[in-house]
N, C-alpha and C. Protein backbone atom coordinates (compact mmCIF):
# COMPACT_ATOMS: atom_id res chain seq x y z
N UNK A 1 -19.97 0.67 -1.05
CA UNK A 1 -19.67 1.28 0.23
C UNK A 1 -18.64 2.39 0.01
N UNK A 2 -18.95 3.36 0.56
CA UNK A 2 -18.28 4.72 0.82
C UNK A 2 -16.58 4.65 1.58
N UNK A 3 -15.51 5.04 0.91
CA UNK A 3 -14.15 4.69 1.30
C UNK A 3 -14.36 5.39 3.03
N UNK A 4 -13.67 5.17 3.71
CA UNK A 4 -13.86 6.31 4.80
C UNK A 4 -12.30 7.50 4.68
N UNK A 5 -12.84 7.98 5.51
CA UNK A 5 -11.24 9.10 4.96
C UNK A 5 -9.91 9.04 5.28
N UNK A 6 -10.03 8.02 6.06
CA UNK A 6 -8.62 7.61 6.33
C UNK A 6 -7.86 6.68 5.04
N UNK A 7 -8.78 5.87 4.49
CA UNK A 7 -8.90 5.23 3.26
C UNK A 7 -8.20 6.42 2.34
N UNK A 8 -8.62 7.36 1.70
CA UNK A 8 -9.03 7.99 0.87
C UNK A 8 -7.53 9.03 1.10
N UNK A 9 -6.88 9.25 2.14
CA UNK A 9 -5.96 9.79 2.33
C UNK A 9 -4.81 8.66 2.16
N UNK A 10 -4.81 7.86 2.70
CA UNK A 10 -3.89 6.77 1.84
C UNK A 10 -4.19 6.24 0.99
N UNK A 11 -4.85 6.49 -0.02
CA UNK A 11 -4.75 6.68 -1.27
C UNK A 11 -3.99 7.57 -2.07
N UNK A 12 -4.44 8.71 -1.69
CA UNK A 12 -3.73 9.69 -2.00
C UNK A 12 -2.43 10.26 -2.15
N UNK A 13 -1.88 9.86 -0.76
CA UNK A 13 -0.60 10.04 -0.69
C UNK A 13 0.45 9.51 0.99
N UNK A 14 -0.22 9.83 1.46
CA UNK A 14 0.41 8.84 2.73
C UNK A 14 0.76 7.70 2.70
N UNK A 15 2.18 7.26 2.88
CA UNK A 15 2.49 5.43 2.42
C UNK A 15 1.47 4.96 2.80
N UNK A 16 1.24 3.54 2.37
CA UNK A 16 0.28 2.32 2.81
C UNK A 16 0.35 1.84 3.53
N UNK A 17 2.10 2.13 4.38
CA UNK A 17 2.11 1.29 5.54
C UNK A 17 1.82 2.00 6.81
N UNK A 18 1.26 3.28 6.71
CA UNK A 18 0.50 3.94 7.42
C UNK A 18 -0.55 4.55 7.72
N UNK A 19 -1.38 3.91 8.77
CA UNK A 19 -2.77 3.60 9.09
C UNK A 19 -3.48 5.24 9.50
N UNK A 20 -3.93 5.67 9.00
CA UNK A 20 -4.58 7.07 9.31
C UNK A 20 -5.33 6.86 10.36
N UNK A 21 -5.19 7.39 11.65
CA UNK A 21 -6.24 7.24 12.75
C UNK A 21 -7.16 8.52 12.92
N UNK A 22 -6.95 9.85 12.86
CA UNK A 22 -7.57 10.72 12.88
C UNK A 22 -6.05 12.11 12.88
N UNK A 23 -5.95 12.66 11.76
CA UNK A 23 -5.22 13.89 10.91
C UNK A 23 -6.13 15.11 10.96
N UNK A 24 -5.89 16.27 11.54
CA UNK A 24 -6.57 17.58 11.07
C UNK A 24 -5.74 18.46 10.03
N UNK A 25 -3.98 18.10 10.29
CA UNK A 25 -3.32 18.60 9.25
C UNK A 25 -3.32 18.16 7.70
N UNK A 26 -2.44 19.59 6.91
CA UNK A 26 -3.41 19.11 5.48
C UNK A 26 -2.12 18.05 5.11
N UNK A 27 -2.84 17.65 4.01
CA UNK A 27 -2.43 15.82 3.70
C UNK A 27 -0.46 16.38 2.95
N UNK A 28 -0.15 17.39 2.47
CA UNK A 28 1.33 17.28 2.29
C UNK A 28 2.11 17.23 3.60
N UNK A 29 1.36 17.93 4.48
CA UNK A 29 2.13 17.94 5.73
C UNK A 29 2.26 16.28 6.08
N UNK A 30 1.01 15.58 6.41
CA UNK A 30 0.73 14.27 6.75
C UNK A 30 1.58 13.36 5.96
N UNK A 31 1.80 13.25 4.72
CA UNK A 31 2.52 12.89 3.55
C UNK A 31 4.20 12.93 4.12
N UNK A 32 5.00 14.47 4.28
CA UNK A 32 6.40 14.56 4.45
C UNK A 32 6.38 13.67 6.31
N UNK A 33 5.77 14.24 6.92
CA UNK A 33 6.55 13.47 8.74
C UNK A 33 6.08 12.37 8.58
N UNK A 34 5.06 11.23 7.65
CA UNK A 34 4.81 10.43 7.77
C UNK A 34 6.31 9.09 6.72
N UNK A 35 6.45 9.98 5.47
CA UNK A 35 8.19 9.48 4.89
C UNK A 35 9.06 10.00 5.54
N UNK A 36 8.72 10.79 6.56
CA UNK A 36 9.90 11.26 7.85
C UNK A 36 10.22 10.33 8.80
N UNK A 37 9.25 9.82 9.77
CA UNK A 37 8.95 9.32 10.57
C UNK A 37 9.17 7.46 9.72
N UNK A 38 8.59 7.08 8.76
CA UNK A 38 9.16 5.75 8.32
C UNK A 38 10.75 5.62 8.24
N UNK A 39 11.30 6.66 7.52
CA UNK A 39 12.76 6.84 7.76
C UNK A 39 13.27 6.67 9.17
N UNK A 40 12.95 7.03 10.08
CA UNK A 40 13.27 7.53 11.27
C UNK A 40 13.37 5.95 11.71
N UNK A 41 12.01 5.59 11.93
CA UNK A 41 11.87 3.61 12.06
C UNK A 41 12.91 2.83 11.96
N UNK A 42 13.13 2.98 10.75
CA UNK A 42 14.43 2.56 10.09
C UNK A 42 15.52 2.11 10.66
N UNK A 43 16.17 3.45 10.68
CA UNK A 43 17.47 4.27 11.39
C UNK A 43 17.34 3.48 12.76
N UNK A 44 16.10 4.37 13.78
CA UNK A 44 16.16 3.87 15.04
C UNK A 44 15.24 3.09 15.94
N UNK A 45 14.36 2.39 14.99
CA UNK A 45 13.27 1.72 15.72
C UNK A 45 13.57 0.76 16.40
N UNK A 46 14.23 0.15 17.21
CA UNK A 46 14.63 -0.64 18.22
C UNK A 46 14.69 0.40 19.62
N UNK A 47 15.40 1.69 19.74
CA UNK A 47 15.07 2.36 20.87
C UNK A 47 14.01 3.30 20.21
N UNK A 48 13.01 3.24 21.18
CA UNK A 48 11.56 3.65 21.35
C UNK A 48 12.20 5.52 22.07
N UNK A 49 13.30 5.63 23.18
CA UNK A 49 13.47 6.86 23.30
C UNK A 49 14.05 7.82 22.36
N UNK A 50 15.28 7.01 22.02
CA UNK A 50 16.02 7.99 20.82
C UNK A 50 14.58 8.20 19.36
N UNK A 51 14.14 7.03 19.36
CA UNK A 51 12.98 7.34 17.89
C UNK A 51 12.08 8.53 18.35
N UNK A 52 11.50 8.51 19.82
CA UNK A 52 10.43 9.91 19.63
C UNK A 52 11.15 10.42 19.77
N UNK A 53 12.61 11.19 20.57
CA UNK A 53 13.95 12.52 19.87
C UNK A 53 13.53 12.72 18.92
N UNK A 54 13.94 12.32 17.90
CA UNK A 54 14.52 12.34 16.72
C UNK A 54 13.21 12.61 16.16
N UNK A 55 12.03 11.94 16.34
CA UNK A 55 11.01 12.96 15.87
C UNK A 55 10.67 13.71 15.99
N UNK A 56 10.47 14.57 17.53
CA UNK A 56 10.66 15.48 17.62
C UNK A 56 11.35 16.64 17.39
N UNK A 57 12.73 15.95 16.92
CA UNK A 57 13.77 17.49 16.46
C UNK A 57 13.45 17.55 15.17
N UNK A 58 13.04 16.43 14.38
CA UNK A 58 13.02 16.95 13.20
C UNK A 58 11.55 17.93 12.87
N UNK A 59 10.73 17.48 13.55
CA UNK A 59 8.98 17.82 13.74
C UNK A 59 9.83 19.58 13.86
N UNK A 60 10.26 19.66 14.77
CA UNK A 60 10.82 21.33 15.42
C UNK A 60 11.53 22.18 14.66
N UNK A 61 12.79 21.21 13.95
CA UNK A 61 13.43 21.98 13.09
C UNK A 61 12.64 22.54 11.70
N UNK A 62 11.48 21.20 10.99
CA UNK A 62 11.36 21.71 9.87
C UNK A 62 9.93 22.83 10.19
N UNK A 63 9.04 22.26 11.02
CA UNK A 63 7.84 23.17 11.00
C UNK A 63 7.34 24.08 12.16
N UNK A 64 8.66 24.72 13.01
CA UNK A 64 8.84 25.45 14.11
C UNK A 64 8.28 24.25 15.93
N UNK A 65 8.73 25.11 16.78
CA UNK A 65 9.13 24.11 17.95
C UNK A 65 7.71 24.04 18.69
N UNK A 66 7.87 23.40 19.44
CA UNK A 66 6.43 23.10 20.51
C UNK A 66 5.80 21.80 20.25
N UNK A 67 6.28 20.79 19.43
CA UNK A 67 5.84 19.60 18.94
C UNK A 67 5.99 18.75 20.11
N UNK A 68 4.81 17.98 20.09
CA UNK A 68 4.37 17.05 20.77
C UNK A 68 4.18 15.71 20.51
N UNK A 69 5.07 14.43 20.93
CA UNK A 69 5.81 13.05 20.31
C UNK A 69 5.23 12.32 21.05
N UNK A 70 4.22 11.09 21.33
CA UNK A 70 3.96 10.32 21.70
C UNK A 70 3.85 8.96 21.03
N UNK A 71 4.27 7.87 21.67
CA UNK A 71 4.51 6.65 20.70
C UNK A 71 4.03 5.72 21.70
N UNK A 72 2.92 4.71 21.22
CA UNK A 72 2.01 3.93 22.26
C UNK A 72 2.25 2.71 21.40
N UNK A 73 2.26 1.56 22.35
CA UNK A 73 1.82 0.04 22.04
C UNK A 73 0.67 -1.18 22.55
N UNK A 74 -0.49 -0.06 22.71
CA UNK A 74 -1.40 -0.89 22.75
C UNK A 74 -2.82 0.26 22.86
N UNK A 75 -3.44 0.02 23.85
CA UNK A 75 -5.22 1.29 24.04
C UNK A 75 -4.52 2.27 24.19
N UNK A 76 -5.05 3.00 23.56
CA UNK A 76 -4.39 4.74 23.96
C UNK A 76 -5.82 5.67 23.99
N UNK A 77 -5.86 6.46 24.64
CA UNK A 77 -6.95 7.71 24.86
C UNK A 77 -5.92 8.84 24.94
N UNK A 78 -6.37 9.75 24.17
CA UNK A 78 -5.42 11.25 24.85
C UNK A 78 -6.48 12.48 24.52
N UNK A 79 -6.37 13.49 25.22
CA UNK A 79 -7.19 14.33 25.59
C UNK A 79 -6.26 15.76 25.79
N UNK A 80 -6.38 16.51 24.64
CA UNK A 80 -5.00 17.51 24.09
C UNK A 80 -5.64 18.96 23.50
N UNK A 81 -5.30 19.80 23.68
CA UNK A 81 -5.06 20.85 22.87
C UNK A 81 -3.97 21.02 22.20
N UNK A 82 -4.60 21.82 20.89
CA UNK A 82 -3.16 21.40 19.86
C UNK A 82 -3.53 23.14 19.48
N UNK A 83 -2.71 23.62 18.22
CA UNK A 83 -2.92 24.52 17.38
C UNK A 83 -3.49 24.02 16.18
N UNK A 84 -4.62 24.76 15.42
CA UNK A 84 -5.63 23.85 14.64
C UNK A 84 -4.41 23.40 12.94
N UNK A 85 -5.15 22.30 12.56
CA UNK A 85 -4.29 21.87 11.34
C UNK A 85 -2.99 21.08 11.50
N UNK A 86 -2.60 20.62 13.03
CA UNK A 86 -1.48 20.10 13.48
C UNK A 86 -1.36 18.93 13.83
N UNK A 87 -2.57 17.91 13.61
CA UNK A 87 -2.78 17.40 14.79
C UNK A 87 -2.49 15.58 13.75
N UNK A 88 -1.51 14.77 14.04
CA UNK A 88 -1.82 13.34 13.22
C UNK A 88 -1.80 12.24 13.95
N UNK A 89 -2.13 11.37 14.12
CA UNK A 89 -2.29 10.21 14.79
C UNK A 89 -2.32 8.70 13.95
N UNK A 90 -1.49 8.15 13.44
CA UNK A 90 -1.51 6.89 12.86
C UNK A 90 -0.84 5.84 13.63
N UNK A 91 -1.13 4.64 12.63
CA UNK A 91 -0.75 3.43 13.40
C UNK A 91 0.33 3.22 12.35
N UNK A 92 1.72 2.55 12.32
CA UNK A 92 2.91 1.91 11.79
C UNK A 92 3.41 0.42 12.47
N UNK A 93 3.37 -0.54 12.30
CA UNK A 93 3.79 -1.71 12.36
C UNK A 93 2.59 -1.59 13.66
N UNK A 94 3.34 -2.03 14.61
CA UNK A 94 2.79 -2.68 15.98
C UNK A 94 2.42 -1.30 16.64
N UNK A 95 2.94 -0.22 15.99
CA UNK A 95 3.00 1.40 16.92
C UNK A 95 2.15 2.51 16.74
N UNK A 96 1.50 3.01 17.97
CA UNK A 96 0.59 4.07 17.25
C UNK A 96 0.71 5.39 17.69
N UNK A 97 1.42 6.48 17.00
CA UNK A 97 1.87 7.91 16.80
C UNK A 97 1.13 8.80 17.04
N UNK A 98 1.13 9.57 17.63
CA UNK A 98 0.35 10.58 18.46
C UNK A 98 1.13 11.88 18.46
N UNK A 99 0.51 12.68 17.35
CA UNK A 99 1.52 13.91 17.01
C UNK A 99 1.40 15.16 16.72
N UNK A 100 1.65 16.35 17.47
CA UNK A 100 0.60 17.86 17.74
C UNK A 100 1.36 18.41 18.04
N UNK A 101 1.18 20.03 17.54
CA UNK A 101 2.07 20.69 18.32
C UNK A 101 0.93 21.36 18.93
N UNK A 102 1.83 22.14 19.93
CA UNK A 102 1.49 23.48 20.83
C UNK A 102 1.60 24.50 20.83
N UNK A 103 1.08 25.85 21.24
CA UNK A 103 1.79 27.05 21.53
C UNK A 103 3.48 26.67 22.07
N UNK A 104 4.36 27.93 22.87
CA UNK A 104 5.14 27.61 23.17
C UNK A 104 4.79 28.39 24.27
């Protein structure tokens, strides 16, 4: 059986403890906010507000502003325009990350 590509990208390089749900950005990008964002957990994963901040400023500071932070705990649907190559969505522990930027 054929890996699927979410497989195949954590392989590659995205920790293991993060579940690829559907990425259009290329995999170093996916790779740094994803050891960004585990860091971040870390630090502040008990508040759910300060953790999407803090992803967001860092999302803004390192790869310009208009970033878009969503953090869900259970069915999620979202229905978005992004700028192409921006776009990541994984699952981490119990949490699933929803992450794009925009024009400004």
């Amino acid at each position: 059986m054929q890996p699927t590509t979410a497989q195949l990208i954590s392989q590659r390089g995205v920790r293991k403890e993060i579940h690829v749900i559907m990425a259009t950005m290329p995999l170093n990008m996916q790779t740094d906010i994803g050891n960004a964002i585990f860091g971040l957990v870390t630090e502040h994963g008990k508040n759910k507000e300060q953790l999407t901040d803090r992803i967001k400023r860092y999302l803004d500071r390192i790869y310009g502003r208009a970033w878009q932070v969503v953090l869900g705990d259970g069915s999620n649907w979202v229905g978005f325009t992004h700028i192409p190559e921006t776009a990541f969505f994984f699952q981490l522990d119990s949490y699933v990350y929803l992450i794009w930027k925009t024009r400004e």
